[in-house]
Protein backbone atom coordinates (compact mmCIF):
# COMPACT_ATOMS: atom_id res chain seq x y z
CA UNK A 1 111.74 120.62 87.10
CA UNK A 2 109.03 118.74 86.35
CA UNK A 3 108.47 116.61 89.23
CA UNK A 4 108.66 120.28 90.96
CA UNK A 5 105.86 121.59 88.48
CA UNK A 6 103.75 118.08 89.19
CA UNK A 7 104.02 118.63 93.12
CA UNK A 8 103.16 122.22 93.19
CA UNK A 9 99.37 121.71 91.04
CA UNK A 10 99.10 119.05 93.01
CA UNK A 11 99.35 120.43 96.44
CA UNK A 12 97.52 123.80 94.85
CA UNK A 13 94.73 121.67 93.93
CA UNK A 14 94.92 119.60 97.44
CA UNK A 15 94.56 123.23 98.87
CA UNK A 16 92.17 123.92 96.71
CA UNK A 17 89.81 121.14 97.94
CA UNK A 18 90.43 121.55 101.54
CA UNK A 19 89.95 125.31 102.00
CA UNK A 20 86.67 124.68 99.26
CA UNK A 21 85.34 122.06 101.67
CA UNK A 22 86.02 124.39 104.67
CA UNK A 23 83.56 126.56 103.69
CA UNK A 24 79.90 126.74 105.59
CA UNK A 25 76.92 126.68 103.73
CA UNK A 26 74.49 129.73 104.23
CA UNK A 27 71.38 128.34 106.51
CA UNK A 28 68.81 131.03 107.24
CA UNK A 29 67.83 131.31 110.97
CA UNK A 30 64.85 130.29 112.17
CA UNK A 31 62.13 132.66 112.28
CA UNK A 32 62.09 134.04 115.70
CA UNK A 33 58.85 133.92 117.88
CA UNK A 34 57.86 137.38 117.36
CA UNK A 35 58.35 136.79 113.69
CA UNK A 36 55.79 133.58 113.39
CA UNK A 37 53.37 135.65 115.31
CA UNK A 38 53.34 138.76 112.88
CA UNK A 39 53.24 136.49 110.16
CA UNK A 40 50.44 134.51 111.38
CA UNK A 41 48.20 137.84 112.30
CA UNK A 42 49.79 139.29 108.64
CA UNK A 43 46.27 139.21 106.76
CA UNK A 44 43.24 140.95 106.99
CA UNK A 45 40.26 139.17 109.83
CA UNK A 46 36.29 139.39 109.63
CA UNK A 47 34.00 139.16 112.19
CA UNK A 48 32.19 135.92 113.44
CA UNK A 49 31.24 136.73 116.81
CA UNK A 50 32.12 140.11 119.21
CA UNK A 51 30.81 140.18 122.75
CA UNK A 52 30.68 143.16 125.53
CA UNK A 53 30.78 141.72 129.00
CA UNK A 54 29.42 138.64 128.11
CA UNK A 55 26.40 139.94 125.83
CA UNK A 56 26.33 138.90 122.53
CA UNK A 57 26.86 142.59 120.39
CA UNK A 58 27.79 141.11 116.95
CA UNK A 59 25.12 142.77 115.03
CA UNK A 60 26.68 145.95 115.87
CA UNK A 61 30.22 144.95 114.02
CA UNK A 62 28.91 143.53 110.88
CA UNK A 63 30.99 144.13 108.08
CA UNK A 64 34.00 145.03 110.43
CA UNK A 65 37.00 143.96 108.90
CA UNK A 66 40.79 144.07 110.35
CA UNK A 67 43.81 143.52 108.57
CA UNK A 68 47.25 143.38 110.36
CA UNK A 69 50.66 144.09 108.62
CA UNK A 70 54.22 144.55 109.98
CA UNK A 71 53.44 145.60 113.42
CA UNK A 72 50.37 147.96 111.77
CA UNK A 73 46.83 147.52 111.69
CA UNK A 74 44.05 149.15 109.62
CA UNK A 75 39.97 148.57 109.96
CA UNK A 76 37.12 148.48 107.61
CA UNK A 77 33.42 149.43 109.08
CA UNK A 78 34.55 149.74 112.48
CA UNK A 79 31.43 150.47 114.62
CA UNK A 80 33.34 152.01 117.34
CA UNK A 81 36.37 154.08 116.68
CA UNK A 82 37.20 154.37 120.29
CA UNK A 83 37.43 150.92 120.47
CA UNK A 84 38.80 149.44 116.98
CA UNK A 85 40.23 152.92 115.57
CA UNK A 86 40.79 153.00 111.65
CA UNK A 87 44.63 152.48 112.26
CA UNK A 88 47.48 152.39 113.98
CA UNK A 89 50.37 150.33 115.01
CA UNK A 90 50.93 147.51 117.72
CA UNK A 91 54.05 145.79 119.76
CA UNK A 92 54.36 142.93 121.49
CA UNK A 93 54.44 143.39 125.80
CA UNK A 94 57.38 141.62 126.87
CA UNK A 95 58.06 139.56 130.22
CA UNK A 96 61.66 139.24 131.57
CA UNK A 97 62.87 140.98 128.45
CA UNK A 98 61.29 138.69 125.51
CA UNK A 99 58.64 139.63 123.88
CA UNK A 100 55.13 138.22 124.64
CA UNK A 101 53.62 136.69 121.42
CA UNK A 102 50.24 136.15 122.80
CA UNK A 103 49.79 139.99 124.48
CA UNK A 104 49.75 142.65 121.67
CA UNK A 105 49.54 146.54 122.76
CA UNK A 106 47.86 148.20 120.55
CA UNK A 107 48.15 152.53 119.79
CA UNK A 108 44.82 154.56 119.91
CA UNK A 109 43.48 156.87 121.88
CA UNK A 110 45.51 157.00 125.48
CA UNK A 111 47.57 154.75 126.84
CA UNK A 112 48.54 151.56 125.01
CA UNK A 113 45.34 148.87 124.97
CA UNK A 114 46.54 145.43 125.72
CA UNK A 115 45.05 142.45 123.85
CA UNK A 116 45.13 138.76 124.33
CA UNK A 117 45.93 137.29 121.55
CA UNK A 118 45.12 133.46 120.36
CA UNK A 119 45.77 132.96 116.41
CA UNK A 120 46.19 130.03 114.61
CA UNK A 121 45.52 129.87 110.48
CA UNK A 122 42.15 130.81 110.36
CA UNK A 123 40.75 132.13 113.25
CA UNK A 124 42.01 134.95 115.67
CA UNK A 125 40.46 135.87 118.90
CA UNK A 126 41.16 138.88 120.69
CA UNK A 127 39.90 140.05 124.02
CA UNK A 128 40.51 143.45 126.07
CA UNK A 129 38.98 145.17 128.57
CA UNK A 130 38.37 148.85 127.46
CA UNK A 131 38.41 151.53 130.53
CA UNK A 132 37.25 155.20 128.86
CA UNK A 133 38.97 156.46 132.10
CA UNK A 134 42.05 155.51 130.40
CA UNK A 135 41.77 154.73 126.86
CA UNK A 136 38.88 157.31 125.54
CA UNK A 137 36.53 159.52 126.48
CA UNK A 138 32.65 157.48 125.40
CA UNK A 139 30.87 156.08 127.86
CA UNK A 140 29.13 152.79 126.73
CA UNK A 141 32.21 151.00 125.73
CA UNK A 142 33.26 150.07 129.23
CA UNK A 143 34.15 146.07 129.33
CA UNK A 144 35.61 143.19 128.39
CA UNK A 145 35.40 143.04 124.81
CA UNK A 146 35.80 139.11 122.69
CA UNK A 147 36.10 139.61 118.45
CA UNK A 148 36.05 136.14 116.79
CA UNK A 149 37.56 136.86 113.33
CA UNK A 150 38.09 134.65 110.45
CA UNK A 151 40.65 134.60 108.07
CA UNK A 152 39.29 136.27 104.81
């Protein structure tokens, strides 16, 4: 009986090992494209430089400040509502299904503005060209538009 009692712990315990080293270890995924990007943009930009077809308008944005969040977006001293409104939300575009880190459509007024997008730690620029026949109604804000922003 108690060779009996011997073999049974020990083939419990061999059980015990085997189904205890059977078991995976929990490994987060890695973050997915989309995910670096919103992270990356996640923190709020100030102007350095804005242009308007070229010209050099950057006086006009002083103070302008943008901060991004989960797919949102909010502005500080925006001299143009039509073109940067106070806030909103943004997705990515998406080609053959994936989503497009470096094209960001942004809500406003009308349609859906897209935005080129080139981020890296500290810097962010942005360029769009804004038609009022399709996203707003002021004239004057016709062009492609360039903000420079630094991370604050």
């Amino acid at each position: 009986m108690r060779k009996l009692t011997s073999l049974l712990v020990i083939i419990f315990l061999g059980s015990l090992v085997i189904v205890s080293s059977c078991k995976k270890e929990k490994v987060d995924p890695e973050p997915s494209e989309e995910e670096k990007q919103i992270d990356a943009l996640s923190k709020a930009w100030v102007v350095s430089s804005v242009t308007l077809g070229g010209d050099d308008v950057t006086d006009e944005w002083q103070g302008f400040e943008l901060t991004y969040g989960n797919k949102t977006y909010s502005t500080i001293a925006s001299f143009n509502a039509n073109v940067w409104p106070s806030s909103g939300t943004y997705e990515f575009a998406t080609s053959n299904g994936e989503p497009d880190v470096n094209t960001m459509l942004r809500s406003g007024l009308g349609d859906p503005l897209p935005i080129s997008l080139n981020v890296s730690t500290n810097s962010l620029v942005m360029s769009f060209t804004y038609d009022t026949d399709v996203n707003g109604r002021l004239k004057g804000t016709d062009g492609s538009w360039v903000f420079s922003m630094d991370a604050k």
